[in-house]
N, C-alpha and C. Protein backbone atom coordinates (compact mmCIF):
# COMPACT_ATOMS: atom_id res chain seq x y z
N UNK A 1 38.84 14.24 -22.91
CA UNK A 1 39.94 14.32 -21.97
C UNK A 1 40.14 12.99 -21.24
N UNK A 2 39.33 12.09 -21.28
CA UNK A 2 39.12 11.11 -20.54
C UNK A 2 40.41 9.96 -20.74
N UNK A 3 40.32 10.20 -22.65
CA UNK A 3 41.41 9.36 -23.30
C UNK A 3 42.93 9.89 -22.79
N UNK A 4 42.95 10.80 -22.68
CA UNK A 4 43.98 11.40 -22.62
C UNK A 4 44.41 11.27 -20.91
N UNK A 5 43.43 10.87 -19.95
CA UNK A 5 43.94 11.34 -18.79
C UNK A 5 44.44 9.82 -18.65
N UNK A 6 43.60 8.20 -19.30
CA UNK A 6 44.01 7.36 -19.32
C UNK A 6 45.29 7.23 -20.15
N UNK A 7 45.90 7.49 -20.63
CA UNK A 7 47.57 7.71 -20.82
C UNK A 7 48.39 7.97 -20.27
N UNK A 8 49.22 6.98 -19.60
CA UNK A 8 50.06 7.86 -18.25
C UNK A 8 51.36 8.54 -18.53
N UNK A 9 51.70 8.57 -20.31
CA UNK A 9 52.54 9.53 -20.05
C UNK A 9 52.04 11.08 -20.72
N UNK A 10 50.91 11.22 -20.78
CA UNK A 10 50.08 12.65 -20.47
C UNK A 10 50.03 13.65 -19.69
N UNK A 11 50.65 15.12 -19.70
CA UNK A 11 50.41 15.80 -18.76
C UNK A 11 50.15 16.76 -19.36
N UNK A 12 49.53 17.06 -18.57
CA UNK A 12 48.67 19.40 -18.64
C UNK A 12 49.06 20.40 -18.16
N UNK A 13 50.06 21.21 -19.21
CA UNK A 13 50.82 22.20 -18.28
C UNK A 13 49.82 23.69 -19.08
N UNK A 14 49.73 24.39 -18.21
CA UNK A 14 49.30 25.78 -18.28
C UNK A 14 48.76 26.36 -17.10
N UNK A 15 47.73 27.37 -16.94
CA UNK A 15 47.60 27.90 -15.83
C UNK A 15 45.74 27.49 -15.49
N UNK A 16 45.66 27.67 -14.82
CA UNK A 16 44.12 27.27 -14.35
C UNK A 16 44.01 25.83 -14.57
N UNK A 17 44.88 24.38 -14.70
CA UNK A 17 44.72 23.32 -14.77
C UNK A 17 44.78 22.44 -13.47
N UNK A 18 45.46 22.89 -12.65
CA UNK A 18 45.27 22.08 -11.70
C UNK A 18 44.32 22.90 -10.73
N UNK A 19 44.17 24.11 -10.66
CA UNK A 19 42.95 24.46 -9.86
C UNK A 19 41.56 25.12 -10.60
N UNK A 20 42.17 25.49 -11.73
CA UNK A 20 40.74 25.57 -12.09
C UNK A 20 39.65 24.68 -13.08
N UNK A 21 41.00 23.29 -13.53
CA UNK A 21 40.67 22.28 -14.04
C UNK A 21 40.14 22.49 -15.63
N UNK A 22 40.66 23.75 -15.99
CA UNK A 22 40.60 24.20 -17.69
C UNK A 22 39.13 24.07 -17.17
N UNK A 23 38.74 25.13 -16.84
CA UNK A 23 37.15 24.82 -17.16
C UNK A 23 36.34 24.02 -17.03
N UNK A 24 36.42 23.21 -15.76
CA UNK A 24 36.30 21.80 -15.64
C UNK A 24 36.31 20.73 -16.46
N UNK A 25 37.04 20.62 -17.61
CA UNK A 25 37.49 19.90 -18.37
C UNK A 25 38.45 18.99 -18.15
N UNK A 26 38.85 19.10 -16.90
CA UNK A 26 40.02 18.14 -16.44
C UNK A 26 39.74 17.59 -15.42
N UNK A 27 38.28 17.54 -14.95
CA UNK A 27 37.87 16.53 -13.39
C UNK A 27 38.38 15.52 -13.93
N UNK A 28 38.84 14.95 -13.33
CA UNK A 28 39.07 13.53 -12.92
C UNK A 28 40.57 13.02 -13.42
N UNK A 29 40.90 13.94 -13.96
CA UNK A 29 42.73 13.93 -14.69
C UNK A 29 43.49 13.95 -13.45
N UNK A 30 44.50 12.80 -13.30
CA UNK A 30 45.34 12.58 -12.26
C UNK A 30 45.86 14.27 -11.74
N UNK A 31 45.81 14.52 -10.69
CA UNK A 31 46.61 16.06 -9.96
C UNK A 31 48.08 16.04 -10.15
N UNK A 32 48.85 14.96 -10.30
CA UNK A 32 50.26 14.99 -10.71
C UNK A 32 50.75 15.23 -11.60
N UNK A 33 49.50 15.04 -13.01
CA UNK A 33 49.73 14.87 -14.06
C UNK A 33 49.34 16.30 -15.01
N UNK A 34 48.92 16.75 -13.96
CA UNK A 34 48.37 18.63 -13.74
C UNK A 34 49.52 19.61 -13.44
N UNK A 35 50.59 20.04 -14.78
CA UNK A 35 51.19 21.55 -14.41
C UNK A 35 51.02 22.56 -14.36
N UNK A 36 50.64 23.34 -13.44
CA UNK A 36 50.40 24.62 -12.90
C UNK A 36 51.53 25.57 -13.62
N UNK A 37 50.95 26.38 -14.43
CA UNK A 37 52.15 27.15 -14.77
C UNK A 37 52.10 29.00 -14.29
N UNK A 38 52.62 29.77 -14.57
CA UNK A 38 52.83 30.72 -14.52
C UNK A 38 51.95 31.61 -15.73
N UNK A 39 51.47 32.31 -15.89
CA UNK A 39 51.20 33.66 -17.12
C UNK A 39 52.56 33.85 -17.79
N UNK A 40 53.12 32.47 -18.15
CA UNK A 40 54.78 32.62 -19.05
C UNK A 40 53.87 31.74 -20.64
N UNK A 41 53.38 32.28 -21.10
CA UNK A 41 53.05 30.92 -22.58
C UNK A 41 54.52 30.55 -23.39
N UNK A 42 55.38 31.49 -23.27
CA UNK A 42 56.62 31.01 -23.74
C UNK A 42 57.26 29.89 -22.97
N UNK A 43 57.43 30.34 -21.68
CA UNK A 43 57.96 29.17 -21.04
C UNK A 43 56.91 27.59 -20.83
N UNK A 44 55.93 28.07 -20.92
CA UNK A 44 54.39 26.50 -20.88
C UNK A 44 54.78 25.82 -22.18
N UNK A 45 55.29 26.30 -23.15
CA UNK A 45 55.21 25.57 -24.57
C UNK A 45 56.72 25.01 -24.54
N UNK A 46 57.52 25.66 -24.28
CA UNK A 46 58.88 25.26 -23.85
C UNK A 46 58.91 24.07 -22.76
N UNK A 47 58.30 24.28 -21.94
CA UNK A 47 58.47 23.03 -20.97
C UNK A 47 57.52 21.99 -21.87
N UNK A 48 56.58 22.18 -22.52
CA UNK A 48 56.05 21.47 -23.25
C UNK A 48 56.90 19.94 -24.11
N UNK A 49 57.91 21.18 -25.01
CA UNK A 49 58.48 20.61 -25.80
C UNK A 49 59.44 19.66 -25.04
N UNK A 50 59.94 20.31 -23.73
CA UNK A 50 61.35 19.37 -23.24
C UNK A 50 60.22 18.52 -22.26
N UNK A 51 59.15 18.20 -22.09
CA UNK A 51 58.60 17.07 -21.72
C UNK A 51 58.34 16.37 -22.70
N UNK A 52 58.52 16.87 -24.27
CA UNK A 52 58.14 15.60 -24.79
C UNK A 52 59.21 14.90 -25.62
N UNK A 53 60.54 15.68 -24.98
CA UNK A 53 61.42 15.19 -25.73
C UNK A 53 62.41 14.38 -25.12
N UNK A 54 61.28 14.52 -23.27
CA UNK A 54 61.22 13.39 -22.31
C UNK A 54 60.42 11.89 -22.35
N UNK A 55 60.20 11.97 -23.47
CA UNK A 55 59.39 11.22 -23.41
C UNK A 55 57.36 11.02 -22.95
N UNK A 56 57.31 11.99 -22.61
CA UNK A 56 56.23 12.87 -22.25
C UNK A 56 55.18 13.01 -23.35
N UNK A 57 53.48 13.14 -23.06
CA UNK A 57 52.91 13.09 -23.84
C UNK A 57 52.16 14.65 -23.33
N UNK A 58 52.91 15.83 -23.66
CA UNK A 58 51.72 17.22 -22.84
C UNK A 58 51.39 17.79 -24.02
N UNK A 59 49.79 18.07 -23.52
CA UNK A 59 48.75 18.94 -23.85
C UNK A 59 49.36 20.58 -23.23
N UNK A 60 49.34 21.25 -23.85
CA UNK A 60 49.75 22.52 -23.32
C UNK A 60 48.10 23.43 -23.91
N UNK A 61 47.64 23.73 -22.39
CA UNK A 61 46.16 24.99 -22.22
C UNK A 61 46.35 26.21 -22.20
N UNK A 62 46.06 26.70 -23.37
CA UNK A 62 45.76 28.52 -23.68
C UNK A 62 44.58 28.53 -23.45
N UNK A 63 44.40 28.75 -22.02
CA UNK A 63 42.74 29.26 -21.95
C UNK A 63 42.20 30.67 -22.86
N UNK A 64 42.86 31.62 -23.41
CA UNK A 64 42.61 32.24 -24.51
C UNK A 64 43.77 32.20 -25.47
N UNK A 65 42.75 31.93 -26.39
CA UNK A 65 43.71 32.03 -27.54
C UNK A 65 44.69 33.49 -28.47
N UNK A 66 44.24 34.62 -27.69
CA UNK A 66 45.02 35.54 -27.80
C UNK A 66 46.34 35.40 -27.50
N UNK A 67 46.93 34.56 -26.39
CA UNK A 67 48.16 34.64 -25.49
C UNK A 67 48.96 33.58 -26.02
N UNK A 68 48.76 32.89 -27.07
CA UNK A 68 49.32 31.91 -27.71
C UNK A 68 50.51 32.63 -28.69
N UNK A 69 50.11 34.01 -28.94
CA UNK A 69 50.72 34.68 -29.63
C UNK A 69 52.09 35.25 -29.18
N UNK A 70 52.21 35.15 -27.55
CA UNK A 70 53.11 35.30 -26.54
C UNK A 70 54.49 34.46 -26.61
N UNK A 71 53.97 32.95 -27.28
CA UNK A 71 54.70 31.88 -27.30
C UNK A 71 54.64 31.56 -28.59
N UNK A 72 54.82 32.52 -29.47
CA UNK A 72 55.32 32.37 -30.75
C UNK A 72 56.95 31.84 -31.25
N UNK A 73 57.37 32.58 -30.63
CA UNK A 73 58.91 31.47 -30.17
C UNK A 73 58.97 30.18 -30.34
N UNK A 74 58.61 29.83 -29.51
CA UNK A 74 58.67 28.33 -28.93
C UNK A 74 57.77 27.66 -30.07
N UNK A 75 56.78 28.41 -30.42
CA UNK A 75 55.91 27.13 -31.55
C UNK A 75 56.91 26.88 -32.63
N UNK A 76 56.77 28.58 -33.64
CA UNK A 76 57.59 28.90 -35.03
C UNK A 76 58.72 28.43 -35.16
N UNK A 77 59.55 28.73 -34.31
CA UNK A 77 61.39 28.58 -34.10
C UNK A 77 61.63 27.42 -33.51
N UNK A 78 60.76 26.43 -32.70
CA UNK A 78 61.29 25.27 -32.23
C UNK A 78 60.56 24.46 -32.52
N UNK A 79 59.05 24.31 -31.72
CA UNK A 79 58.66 23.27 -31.96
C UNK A 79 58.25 22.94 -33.46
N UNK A 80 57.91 23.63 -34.27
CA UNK A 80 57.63 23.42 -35.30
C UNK A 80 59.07 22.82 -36.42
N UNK A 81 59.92 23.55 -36.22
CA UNK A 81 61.16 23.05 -36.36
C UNK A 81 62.04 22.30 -36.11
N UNK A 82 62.00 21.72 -34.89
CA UNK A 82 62.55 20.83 -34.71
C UNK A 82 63.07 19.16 -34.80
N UNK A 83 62.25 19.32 -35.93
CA UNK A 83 63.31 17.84 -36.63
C UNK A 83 64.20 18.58 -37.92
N UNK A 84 63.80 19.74 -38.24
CA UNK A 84 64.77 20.06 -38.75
C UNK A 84 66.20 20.69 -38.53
N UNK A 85 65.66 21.31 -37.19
CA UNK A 85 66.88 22.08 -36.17
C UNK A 85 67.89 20.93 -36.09
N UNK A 86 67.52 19.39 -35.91
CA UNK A 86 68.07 18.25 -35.08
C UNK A 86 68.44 17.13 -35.94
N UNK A 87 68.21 17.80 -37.09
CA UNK A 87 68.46 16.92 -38.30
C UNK A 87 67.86 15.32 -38.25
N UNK A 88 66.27 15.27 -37.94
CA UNK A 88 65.35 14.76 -37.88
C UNK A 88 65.88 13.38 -36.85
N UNK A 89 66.24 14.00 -35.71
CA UNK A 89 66.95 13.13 -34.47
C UNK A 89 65.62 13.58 -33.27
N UNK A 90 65.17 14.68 -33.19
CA UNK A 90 63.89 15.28 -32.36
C UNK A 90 63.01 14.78 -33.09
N UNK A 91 61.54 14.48 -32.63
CA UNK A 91 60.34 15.15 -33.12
C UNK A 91 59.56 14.99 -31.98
N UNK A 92 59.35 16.05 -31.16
CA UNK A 92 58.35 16.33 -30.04
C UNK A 92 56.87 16.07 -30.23
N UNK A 93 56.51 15.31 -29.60
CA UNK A 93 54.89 15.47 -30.08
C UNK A 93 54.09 16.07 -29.33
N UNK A 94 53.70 17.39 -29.47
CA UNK A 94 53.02 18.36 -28.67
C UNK A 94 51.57 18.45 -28.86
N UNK A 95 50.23 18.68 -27.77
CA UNK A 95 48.81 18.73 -28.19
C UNK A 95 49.08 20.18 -27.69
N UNK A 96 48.44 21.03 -28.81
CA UNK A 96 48.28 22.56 -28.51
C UNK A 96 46.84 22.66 -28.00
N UNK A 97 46.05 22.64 -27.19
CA UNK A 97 44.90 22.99 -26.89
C UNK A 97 44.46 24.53 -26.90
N UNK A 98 43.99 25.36 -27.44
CA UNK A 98 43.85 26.77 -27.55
C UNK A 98 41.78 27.35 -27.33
N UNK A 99 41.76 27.78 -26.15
CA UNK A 99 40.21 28.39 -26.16
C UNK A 99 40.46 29.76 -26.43
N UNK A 100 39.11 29.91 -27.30
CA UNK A 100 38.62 31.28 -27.86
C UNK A 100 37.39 31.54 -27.31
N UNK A 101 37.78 32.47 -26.38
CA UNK A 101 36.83 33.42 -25.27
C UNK A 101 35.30 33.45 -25.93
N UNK A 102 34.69 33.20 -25.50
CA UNK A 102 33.06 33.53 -25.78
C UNK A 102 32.26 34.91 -25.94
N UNK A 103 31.63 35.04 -26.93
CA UNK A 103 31.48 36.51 -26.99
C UNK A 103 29.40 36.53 -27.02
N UNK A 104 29.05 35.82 -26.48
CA UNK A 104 27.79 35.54 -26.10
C UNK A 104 27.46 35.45 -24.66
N UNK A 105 26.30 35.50 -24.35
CA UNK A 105 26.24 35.47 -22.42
C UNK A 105 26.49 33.96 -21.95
N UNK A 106 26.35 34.06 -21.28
CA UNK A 106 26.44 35.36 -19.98
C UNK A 106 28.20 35.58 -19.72
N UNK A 107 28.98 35.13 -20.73
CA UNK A 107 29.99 36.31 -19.78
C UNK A 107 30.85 36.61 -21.10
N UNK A 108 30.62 37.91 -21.77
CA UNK A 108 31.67 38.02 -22.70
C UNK A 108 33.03 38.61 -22.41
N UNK A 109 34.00 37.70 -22.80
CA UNK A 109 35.18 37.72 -22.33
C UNK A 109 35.76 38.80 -23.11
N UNK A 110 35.35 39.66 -23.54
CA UNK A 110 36.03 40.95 -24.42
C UNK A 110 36.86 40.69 -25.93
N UNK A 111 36.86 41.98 -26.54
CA UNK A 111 37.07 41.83 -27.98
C UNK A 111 38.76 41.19 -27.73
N UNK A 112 39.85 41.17 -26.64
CA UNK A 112 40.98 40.70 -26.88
C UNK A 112 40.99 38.93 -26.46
N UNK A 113 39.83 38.67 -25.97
CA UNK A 113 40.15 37.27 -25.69
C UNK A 113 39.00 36.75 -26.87
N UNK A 114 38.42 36.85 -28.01
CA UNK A 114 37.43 36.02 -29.05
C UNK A 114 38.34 35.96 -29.99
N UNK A 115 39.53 36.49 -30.50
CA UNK A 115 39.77 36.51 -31.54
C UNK A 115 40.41 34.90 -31.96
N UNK A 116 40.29 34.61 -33.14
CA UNK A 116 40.45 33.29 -33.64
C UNK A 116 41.62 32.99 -34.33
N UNK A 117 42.82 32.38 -33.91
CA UNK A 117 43.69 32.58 -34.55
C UNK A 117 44.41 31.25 -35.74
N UNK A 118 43.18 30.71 -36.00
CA UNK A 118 43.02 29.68 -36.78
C UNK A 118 43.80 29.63 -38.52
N UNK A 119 43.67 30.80 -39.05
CA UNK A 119 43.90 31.47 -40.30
C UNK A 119 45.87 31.26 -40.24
N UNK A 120 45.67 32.24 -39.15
CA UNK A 120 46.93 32.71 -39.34
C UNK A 120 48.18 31.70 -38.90
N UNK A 121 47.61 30.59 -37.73
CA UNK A 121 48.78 29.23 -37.54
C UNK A 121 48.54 28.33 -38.49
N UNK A 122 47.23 27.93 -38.96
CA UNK A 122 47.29 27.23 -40.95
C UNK A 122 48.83 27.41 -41.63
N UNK A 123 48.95 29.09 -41.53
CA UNK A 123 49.86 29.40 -42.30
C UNK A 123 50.86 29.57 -41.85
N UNK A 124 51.56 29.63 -40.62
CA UNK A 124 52.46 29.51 -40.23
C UNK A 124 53.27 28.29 -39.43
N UNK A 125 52.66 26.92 -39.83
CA UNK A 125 53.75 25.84 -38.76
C UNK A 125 52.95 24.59 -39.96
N UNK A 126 53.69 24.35 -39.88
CA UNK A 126 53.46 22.85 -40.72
C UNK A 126 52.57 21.45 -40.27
N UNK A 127 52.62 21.82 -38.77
CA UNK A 127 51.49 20.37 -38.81
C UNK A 127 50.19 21.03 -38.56
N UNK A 128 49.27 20.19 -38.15
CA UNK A 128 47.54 20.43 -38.37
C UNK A 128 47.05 21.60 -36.95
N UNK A 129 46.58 21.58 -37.71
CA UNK A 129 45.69 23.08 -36.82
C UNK A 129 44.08 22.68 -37.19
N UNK A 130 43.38 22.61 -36.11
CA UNK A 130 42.16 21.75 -36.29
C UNK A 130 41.20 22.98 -35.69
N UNK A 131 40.15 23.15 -36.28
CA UNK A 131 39.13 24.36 -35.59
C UNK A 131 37.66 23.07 -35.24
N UNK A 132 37.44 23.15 -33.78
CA UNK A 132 35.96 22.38 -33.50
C UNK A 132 35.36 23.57 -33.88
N UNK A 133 34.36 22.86 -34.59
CA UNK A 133 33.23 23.61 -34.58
C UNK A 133 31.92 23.05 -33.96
N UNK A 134 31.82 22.13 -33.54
CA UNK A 134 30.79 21.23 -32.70
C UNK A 134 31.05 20.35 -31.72
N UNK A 135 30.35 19.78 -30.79
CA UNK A 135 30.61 19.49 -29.46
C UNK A 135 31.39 17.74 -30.19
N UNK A 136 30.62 17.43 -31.16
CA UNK A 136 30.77 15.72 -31.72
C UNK A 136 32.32 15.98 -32.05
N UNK A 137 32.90 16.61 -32.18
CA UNK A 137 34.64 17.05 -33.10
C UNK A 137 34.89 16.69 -32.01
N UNK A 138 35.25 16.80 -30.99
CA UNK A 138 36.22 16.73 -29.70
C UNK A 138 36.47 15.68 -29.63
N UNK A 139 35.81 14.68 -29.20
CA UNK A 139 36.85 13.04 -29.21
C UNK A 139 37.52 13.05 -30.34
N UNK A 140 37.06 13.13 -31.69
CA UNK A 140 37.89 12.80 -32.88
C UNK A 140 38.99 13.50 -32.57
N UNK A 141 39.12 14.84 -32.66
CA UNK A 141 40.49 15.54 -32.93
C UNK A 141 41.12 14.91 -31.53
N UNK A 142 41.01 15.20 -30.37
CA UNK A 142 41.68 14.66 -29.26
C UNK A 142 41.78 13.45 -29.74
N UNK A 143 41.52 12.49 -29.88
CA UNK A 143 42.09 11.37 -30.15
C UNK A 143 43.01 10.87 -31.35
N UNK A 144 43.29 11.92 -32.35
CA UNK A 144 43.54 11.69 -33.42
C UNK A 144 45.08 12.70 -32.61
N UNK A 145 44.86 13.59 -32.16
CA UNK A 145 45.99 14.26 -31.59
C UNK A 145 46.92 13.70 -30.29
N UNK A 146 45.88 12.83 -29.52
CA UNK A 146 47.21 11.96 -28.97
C UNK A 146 47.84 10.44 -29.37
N UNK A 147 46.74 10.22 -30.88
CA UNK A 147 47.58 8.97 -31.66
C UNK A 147 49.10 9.75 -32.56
N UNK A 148 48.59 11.36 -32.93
CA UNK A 148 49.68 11.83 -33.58
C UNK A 148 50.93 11.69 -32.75
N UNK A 149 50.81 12.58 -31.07
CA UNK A 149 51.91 12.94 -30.35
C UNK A 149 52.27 11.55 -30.14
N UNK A 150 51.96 10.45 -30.18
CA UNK A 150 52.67 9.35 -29.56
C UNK A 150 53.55 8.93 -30.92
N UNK A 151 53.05 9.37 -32.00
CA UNK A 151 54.33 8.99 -33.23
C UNK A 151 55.04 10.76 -33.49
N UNK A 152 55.67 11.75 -32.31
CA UNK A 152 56.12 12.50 -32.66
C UNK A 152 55.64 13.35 -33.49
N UNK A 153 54.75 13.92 -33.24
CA UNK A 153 53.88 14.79 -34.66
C UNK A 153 53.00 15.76 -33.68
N UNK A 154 52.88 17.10 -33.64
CA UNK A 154 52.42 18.10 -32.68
C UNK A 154 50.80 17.82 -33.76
N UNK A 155 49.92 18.51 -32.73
CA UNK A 155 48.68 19.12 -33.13
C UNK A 155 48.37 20.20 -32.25
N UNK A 156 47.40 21.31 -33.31
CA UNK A 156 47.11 22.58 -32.80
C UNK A 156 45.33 22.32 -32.73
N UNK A 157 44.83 22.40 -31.60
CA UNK A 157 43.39 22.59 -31.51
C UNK A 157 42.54 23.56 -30.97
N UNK A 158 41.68 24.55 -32.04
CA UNK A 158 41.06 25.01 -31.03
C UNK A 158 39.66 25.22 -30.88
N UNK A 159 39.52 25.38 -29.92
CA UNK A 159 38.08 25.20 -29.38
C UNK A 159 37.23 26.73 -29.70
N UNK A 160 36.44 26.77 -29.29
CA UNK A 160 35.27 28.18 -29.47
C UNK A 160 34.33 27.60 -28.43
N UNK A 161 34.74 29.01 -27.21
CA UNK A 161 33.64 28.63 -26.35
C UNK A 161 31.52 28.73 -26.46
N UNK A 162 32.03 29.46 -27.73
CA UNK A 162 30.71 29.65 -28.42
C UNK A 162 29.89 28.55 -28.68
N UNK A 163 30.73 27.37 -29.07
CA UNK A 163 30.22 25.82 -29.51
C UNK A 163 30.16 25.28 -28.76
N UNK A 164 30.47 25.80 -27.59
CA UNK A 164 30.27 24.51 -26.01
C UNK A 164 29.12 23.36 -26.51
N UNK A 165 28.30 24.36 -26.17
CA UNK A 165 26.54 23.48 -26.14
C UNK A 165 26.08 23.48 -27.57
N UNK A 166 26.83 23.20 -28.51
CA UNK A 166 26.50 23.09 -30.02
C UNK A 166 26.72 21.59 -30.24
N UNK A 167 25.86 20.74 -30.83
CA UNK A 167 25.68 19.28 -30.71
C UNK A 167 26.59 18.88 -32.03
């Protein structure tokens, strides 16, 4: 996150980012650069897209990856589409950040927040969908995902809180 917070046209829209700091994953990320959103994932991915079609570099946080499914809209029908909607005049470059609830202690987040929805966005949106499976993956894909968004090209990442402490 570090790379990413040094980018100033980077921002973090979802919910628990500016106060609950994604899990403290976002100490030290400018507070301006922190959008607080609503329990809307349709509207977080939507503002997503029209920040980056501001010129904007946002990470959009599904602290579970169940609710991503909420903002199926906005991925399938726009962002994913949209150089074709725009007759390749758009291309938003969006970082999808997506956590999958932990189903180990101490706190299992229940059978609706573990599920992995890795399989099923493969197959449905055309750019990369990246699964960490170890703690060493995270700079690479983050960094490989905000060299993508800066040439217009979304990435989908998601995490498993299971692998936190997996080396």
């Amino acid at each position: 996150m570090t790379r990413l917070a040094d980018e100033p046209r980077t921002v973090v829209i979802g919910y628990n980012t500016r106060y609950g700091k994604a899990g403290g994953s976002l100490v030290g990320f400018p507070e301006d650069r922190l959008w607080e959103m609503p329990l809307a994932e349709n509207l977080m991915l939507g503002a997503a897209i029209g920040a980056a079609l501001d010129g904007r570099i946002p990470m959009v946080w599904f602290e579970r990856a169940d609710f991503l499914f909420c903002a199926m809209d906005a991925l399938v029908n726009h962002l994913d589409r949209m150089e074709q909607l725009s007759d390749g005049l758009h291309n938003p470059g969006v970082i999808i950040r997506i956590c999958v609830g932990n189903s180990k202690a101490p706190l299992f987040t229940g059978p609706v927040h573990t599920q992995n929805p890795y399989e099923a966005l493969v197959n449905l949106v055309k750019f990369p969908v990246y699964l960490i499976t170890k703690a060493k993956q995270v700079e690479f894909y983050y960094s490989w995902a905000l060299d993508a968004a800066k040439q217009g090209r979304s990435t989908i990442i998601i995490e498993q809180k299971d692998t936190y402490n997996d080396p």
